[in-house]
PDB file of N, CA and C in Angstrom:
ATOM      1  N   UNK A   1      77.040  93.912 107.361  1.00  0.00           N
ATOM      2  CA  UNK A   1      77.208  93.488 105.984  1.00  0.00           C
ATOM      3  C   UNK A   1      78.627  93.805 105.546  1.00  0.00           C
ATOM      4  N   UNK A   2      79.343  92.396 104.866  1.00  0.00           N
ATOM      5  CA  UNK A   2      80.573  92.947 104.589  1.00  0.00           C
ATOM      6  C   UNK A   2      80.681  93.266 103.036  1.00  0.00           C
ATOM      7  N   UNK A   3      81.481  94.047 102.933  1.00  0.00           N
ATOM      8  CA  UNK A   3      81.448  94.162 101.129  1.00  0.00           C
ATOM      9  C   UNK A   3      82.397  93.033 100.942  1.00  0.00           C
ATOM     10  N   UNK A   4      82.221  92.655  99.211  1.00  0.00           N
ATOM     11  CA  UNK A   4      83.595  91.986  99.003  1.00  0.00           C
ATOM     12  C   UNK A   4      84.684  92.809  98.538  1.00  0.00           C
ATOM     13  N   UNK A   5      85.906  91.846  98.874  1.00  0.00           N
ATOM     14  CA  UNK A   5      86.988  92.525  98.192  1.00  0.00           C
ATOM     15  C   UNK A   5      87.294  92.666  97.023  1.00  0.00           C
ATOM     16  N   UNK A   6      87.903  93.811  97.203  1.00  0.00           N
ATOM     17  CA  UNK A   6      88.599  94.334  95.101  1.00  0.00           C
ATOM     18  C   UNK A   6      90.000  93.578  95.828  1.00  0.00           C
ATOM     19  N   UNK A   7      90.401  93.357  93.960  1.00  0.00           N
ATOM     20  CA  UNK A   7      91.694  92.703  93.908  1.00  0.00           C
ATOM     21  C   UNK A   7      92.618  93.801  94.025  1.00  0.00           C
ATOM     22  N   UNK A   8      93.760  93.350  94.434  1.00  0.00           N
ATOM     23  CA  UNK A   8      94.991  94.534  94.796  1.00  0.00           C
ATOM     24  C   UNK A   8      94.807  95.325  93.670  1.00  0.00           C
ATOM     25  N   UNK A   9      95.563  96.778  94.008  1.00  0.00           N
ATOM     26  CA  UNK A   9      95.520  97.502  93.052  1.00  0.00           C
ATOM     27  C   UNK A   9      96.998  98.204  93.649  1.00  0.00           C
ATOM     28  N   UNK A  10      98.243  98.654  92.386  1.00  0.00           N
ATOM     29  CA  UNK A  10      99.401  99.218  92.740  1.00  0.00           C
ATOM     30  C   UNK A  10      99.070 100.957  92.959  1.00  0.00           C
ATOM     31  N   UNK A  11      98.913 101.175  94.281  1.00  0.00           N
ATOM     32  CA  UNK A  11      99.914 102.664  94.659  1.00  0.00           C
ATOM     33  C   UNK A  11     100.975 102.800  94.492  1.00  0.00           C
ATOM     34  N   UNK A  12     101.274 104.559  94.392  1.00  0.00           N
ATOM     35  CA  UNK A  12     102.159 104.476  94.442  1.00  0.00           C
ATOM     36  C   UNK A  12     103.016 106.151  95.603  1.00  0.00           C
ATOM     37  N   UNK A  13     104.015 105.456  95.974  1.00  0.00           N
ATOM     38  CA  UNK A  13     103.705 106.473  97.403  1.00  0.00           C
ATOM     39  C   UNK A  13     104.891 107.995  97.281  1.00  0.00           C
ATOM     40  N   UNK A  14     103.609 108.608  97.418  1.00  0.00           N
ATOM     41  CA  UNK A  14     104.577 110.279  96.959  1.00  0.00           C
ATOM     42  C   UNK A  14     105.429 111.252  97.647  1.00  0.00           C
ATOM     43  N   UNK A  15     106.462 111.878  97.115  1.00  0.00           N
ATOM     44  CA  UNK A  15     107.718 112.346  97.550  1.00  0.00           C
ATOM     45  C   UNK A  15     107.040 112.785  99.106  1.00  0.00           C
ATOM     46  N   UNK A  16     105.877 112.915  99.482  1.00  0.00           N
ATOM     47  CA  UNK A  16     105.504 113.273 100.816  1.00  0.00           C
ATOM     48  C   UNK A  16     105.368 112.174 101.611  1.00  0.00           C
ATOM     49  N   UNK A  17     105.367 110.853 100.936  1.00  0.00           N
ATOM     50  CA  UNK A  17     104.781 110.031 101.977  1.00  0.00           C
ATOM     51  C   UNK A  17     103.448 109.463 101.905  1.00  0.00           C
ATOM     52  N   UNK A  18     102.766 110.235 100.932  1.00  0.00           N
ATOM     53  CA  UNK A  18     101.408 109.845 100.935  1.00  0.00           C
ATOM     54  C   UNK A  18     100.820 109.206 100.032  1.00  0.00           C
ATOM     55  N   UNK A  19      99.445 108.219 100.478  1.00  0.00           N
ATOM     56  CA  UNK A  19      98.867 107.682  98.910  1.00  0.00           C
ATOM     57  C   UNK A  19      97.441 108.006  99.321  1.00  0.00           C
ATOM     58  N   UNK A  20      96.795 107.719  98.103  1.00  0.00           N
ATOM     59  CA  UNK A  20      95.624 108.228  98.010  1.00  0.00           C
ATOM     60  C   UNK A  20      94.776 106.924  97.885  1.00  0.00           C
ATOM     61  N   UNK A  21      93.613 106.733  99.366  1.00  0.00           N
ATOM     62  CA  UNK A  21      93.090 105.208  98.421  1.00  0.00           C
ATOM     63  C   UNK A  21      91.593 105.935  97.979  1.00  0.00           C
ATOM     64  N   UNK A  22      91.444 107.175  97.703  1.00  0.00           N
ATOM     65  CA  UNK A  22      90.162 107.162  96.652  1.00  0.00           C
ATOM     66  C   UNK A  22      89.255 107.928  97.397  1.00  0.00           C
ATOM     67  N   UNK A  23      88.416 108.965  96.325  1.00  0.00           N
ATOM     68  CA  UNK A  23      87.254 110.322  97.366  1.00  0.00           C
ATOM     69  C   UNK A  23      86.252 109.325  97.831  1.00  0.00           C
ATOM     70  N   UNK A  24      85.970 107.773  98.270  1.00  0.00           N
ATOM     71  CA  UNK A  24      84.955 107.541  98.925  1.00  0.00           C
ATOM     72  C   UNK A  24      85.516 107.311 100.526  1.00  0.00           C
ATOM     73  N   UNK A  25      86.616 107.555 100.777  1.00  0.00           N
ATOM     74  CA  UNK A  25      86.982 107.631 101.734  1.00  0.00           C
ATOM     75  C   UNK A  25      88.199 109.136 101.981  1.00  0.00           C
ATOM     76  N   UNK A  26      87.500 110.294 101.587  1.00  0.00           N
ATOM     77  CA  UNK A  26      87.814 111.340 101.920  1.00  0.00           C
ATOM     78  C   UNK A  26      87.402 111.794 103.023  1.00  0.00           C
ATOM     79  N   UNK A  27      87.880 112.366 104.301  1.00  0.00           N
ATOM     80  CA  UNK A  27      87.883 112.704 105.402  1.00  0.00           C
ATOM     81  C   UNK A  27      87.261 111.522 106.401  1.00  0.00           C
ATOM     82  N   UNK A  28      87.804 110.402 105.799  1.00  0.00           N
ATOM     83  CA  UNK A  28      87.676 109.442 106.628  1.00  0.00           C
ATOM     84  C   UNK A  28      88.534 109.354 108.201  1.00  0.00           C
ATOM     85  N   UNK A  29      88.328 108.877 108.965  1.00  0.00           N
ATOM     86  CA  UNK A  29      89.859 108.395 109.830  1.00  0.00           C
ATOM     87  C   UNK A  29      89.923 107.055 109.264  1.00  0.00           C
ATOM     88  N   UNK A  30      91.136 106.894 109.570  1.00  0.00           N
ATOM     89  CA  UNK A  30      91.773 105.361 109.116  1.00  0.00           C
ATOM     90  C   UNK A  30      92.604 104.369 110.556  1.00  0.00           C
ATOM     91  N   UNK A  31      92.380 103.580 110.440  1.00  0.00           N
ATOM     92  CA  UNK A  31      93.435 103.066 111.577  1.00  0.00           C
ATOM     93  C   UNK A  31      94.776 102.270 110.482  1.00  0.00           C
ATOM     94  N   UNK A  32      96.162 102.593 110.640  1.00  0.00           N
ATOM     95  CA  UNK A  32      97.071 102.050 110.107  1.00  0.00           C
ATOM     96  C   UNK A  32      98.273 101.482 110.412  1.00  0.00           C
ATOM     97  N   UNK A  33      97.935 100.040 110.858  1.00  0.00           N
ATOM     98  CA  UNK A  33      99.054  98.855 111.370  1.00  0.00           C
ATOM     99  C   UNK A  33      99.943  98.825 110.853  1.00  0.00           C
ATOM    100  N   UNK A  34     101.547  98.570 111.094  1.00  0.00           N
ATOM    101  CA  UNK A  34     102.124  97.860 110.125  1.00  0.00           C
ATOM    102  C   UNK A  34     102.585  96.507 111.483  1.00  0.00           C
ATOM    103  N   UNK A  35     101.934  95.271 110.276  1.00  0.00           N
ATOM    104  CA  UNK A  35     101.925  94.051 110.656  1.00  0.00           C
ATOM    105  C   UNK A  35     103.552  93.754 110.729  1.00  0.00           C
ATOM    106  N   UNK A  36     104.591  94.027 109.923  1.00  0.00           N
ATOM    107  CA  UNK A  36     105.482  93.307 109.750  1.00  0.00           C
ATOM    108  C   UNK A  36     106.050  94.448 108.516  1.00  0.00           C
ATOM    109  N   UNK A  37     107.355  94.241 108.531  1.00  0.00           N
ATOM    110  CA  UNK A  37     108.150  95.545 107.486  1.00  0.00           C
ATOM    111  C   UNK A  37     107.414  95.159 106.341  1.00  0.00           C
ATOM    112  N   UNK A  38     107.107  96.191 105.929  1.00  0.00           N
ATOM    113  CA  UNK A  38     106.332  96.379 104.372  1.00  0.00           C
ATOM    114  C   UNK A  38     104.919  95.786 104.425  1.00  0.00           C
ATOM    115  N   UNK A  39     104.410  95.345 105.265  1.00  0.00           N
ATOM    116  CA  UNK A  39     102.867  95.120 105.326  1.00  0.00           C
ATOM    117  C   UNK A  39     102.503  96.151 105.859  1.00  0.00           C
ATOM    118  N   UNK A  40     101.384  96.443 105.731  1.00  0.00           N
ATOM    119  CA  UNK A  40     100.483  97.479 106.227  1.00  0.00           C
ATOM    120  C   UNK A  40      98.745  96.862 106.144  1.00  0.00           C
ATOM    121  N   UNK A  41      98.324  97.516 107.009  1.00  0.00           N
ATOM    122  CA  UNK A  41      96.810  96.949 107.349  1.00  0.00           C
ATOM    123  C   UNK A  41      96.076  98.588 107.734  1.00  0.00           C
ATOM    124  N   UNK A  42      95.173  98.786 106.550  1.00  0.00           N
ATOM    125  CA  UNK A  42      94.522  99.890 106.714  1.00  0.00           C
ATOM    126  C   UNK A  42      93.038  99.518 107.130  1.00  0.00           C
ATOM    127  N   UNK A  43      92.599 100.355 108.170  1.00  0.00           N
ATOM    128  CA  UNK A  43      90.855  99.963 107.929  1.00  0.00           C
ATOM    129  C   UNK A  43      90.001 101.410 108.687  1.00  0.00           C
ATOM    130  N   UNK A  44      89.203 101.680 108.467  1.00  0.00           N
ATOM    131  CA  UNK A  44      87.916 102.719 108.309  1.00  0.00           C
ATOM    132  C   UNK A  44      88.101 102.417 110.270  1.00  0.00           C
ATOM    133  N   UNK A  45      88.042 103.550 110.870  1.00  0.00           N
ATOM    134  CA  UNK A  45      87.147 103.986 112.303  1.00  0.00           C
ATOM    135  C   UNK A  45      86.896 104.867 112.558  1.00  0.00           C
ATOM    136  N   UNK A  46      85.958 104.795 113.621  1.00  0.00           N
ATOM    137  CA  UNK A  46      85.704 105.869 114.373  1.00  0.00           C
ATOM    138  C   UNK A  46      86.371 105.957 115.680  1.00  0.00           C
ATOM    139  N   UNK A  47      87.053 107.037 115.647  1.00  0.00           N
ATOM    140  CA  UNK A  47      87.519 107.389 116.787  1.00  0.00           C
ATOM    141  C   UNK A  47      86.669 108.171 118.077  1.00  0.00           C
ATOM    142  N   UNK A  48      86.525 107.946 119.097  1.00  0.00           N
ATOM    143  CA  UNK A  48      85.709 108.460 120.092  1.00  0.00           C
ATOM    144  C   UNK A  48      86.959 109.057 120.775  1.00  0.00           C
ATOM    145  N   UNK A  49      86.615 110.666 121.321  1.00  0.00           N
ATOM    146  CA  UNK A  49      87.556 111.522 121.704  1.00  0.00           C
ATOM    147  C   UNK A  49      87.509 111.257 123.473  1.00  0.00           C
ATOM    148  N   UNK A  50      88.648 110.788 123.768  1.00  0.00           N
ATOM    149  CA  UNK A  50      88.837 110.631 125.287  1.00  0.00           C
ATOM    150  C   UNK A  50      87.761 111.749 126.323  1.00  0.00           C
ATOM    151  N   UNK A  51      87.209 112.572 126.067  1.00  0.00           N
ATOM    152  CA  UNK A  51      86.236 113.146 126.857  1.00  0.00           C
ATOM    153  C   UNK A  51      85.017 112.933 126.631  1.00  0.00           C
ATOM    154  N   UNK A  52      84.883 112.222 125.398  1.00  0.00           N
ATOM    155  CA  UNK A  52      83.413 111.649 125.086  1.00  0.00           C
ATOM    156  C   UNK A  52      83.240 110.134 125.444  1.00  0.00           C
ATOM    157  N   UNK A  53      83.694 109.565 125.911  1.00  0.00           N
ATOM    158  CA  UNK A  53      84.029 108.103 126.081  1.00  0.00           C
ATOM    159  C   UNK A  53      83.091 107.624 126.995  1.00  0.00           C
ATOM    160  N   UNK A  54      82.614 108.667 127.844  1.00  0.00           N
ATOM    161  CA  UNK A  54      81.728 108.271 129.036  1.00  0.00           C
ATOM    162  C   UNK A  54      80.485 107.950 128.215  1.00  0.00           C
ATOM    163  N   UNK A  55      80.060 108.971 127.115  1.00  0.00           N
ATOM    164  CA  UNK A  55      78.958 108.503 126.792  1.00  0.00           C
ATOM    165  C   UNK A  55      78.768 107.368 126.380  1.00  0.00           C
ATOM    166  N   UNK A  56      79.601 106.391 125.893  1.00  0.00           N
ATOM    167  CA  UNK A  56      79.696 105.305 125.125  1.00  0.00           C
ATOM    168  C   UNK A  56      79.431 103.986 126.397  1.00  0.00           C
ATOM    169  N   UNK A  57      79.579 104.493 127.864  1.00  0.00           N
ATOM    170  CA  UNK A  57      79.477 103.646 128.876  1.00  0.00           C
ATOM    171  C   UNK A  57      77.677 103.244 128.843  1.00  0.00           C
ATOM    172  N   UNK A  58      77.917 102.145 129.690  1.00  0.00           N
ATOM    173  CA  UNK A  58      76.351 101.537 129.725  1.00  0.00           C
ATOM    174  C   UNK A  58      75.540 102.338 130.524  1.00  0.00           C
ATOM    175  N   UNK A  59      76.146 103.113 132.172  1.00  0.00           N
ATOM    176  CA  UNK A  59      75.131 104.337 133.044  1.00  0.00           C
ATOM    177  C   UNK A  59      75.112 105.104 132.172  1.00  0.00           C
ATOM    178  N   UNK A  60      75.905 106.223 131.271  1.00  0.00           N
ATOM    179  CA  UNK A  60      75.129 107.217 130.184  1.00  0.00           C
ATOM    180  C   UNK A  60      74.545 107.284 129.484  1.00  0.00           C
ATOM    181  N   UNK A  61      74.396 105.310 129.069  1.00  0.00           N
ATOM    182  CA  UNK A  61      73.415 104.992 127.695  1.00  0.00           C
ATOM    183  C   UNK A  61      71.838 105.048 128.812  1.00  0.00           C
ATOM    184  N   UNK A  62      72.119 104.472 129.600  1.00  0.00           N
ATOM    185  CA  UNK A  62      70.672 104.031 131.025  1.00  0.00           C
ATOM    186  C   UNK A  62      70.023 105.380 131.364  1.00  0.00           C
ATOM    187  N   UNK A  63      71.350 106.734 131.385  1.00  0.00           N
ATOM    188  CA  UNK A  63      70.771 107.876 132.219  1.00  0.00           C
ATOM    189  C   UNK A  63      70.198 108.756 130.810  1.00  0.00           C
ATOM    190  N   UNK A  64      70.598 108.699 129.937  1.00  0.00           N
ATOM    191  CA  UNK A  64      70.047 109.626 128.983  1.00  0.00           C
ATOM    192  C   UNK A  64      68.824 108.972 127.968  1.00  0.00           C
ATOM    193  N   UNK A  65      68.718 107.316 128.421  1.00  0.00           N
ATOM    194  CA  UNK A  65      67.418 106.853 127.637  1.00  0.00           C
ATOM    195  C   UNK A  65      66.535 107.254 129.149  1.00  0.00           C
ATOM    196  N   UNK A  66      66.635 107.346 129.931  1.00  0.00           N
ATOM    197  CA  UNK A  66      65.681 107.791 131.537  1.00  0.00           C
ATOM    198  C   UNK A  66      65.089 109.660 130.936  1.00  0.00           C
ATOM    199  N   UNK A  67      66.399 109.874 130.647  1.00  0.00           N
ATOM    200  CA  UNK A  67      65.999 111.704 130.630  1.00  0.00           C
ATOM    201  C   UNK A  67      65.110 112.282 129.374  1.00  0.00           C
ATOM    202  N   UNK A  68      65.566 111.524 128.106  1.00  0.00           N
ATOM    203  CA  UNK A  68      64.718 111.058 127.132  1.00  0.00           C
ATOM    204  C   UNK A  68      63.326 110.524 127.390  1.00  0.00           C
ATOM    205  N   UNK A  69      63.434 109.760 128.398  1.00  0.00           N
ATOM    206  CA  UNK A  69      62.169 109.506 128.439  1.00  0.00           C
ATOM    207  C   UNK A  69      60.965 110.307 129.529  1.00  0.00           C
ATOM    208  N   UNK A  70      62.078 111.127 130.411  1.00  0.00           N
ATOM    209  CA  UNK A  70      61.152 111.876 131.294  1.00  0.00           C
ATOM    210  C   UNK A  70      60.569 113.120 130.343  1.00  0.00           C
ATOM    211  N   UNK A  71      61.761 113.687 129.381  1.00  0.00           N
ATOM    212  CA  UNK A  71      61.390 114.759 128.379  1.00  0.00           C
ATOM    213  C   UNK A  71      59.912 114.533 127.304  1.00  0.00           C
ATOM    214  N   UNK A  72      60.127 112.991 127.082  1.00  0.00           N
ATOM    215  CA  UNK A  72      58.777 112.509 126.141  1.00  0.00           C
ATOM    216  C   UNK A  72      57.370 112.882 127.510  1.00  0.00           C
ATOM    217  N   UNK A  73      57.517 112.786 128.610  1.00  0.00           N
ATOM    218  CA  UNK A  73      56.619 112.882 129.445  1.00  0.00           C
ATOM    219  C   UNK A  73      55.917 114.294 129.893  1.00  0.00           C
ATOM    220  N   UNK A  74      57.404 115.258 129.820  1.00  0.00           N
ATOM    221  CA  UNK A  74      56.845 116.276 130.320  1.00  0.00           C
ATOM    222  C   UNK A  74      57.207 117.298 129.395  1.00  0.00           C
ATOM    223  N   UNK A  75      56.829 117.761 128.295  1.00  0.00           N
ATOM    224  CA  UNK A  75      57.144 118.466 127.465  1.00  0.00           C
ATOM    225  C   UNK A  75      57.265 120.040 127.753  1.00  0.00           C
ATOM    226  N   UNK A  76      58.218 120.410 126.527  1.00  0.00           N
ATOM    227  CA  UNK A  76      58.988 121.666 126.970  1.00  0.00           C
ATOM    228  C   UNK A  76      58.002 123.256 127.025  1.00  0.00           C
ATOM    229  N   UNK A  77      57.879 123.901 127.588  1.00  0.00           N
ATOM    230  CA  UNK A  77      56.769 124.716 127.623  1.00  0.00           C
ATOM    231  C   UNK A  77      57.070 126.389 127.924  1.00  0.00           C
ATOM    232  N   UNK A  78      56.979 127.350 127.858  1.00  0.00           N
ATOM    233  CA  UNK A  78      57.086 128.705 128.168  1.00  0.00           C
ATOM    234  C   UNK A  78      55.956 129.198 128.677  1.00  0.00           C
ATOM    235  N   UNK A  79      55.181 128.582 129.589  1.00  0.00           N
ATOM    236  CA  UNK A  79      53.824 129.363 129.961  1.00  0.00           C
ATOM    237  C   UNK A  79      54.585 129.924 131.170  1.00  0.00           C
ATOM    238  N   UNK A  80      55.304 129.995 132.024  1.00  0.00           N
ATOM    239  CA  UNK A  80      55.587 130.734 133.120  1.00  0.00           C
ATOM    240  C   UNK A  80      56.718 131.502 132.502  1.00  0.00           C
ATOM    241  N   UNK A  81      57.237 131.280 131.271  1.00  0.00           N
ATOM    242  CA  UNK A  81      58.206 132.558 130.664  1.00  0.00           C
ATOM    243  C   UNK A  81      58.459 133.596 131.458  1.00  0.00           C
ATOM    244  N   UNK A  82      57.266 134.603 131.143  1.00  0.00           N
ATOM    245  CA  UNK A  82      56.737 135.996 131.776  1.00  0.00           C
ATOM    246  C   UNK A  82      57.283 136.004 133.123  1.00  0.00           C
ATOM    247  N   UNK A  83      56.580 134.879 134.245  1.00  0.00           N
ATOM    248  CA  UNK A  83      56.250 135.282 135.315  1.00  0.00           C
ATOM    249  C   UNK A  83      57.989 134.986 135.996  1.00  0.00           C
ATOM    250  N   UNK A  84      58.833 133.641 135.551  1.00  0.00           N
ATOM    251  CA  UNK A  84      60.255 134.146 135.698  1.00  0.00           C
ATOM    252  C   UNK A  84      61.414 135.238 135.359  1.00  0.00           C
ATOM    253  N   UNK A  85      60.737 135.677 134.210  1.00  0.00           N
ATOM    254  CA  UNK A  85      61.517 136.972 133.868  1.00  0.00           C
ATOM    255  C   UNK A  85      61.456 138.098 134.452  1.00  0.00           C
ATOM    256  N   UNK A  86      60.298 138.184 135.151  1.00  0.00           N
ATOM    257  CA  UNK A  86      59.708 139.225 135.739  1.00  0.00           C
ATOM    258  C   UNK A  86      60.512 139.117 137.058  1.00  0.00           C
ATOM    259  N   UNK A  87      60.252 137.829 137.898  1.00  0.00           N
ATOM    260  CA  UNK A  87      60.953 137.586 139.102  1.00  0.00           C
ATOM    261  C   UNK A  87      62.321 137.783 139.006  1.00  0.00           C
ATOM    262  N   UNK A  88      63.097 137.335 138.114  1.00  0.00           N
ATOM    263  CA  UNK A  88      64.661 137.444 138.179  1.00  0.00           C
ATOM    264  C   UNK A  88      65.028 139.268 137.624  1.00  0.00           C
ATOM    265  N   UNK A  89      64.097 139.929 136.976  1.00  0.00           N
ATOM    266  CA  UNK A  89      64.011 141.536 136.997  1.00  0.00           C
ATOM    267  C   UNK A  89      64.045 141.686 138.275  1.00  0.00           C
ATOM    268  N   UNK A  90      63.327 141.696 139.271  1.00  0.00           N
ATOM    269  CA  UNK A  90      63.114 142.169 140.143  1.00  0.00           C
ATOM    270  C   UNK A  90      63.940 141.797 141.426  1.00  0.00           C
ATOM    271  N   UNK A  91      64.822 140.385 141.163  1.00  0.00           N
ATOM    272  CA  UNK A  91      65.821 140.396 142.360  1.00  0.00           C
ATOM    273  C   UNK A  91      67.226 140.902 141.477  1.00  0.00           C
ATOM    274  N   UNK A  92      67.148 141.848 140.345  1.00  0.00           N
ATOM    275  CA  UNK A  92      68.332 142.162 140.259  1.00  0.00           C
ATOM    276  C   UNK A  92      68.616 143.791 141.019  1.00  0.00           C
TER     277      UNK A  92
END
């Protein structure tokens, strides 16, 4: 769904460099082009951090809906708790 557009509105850009386009996009990331001197093209992303990127591949989407689904199968349990704690006591 796209929103529509608001009509321009004048910034104005401060002794730092910076403008403010408004708290609904506070701690946003932004991606910011400049098309051509004095154009600029701002828009909303998400950035995915170069070590997370794998997840975004199609085998990590395949291997973690598989592991997800072996977890729905075999649910998480502590009935042998005891009897491993006991064993790893005893080979220390």
């Amino acid at each position: 769904m796209q929103a529509i557009a608001s009509p321009p509105t004048v910034k104005v850009v401060g002794a730092n460099g910076q403008i403010s386009l408004g708290k609904q996009f506070a701690g946003r990331q932004v991606l910011v082009e400049e098309q051509e001197a004095g154009v600029w093209l701002i828009r909303t992303a998400t950035v995915i951090p170069d070590n997370e990127r794998w997840l975004h591949e199609a085998q990590a989407a395949s291997d973690l809906t598989r592991a997800l689904e072996w977890s729905r199968q075999h649910p998480a349990s502590d009935v042998q708790t005891d009897t491993l704690l006991a064993t790893a006591a005893q080979s220390e």
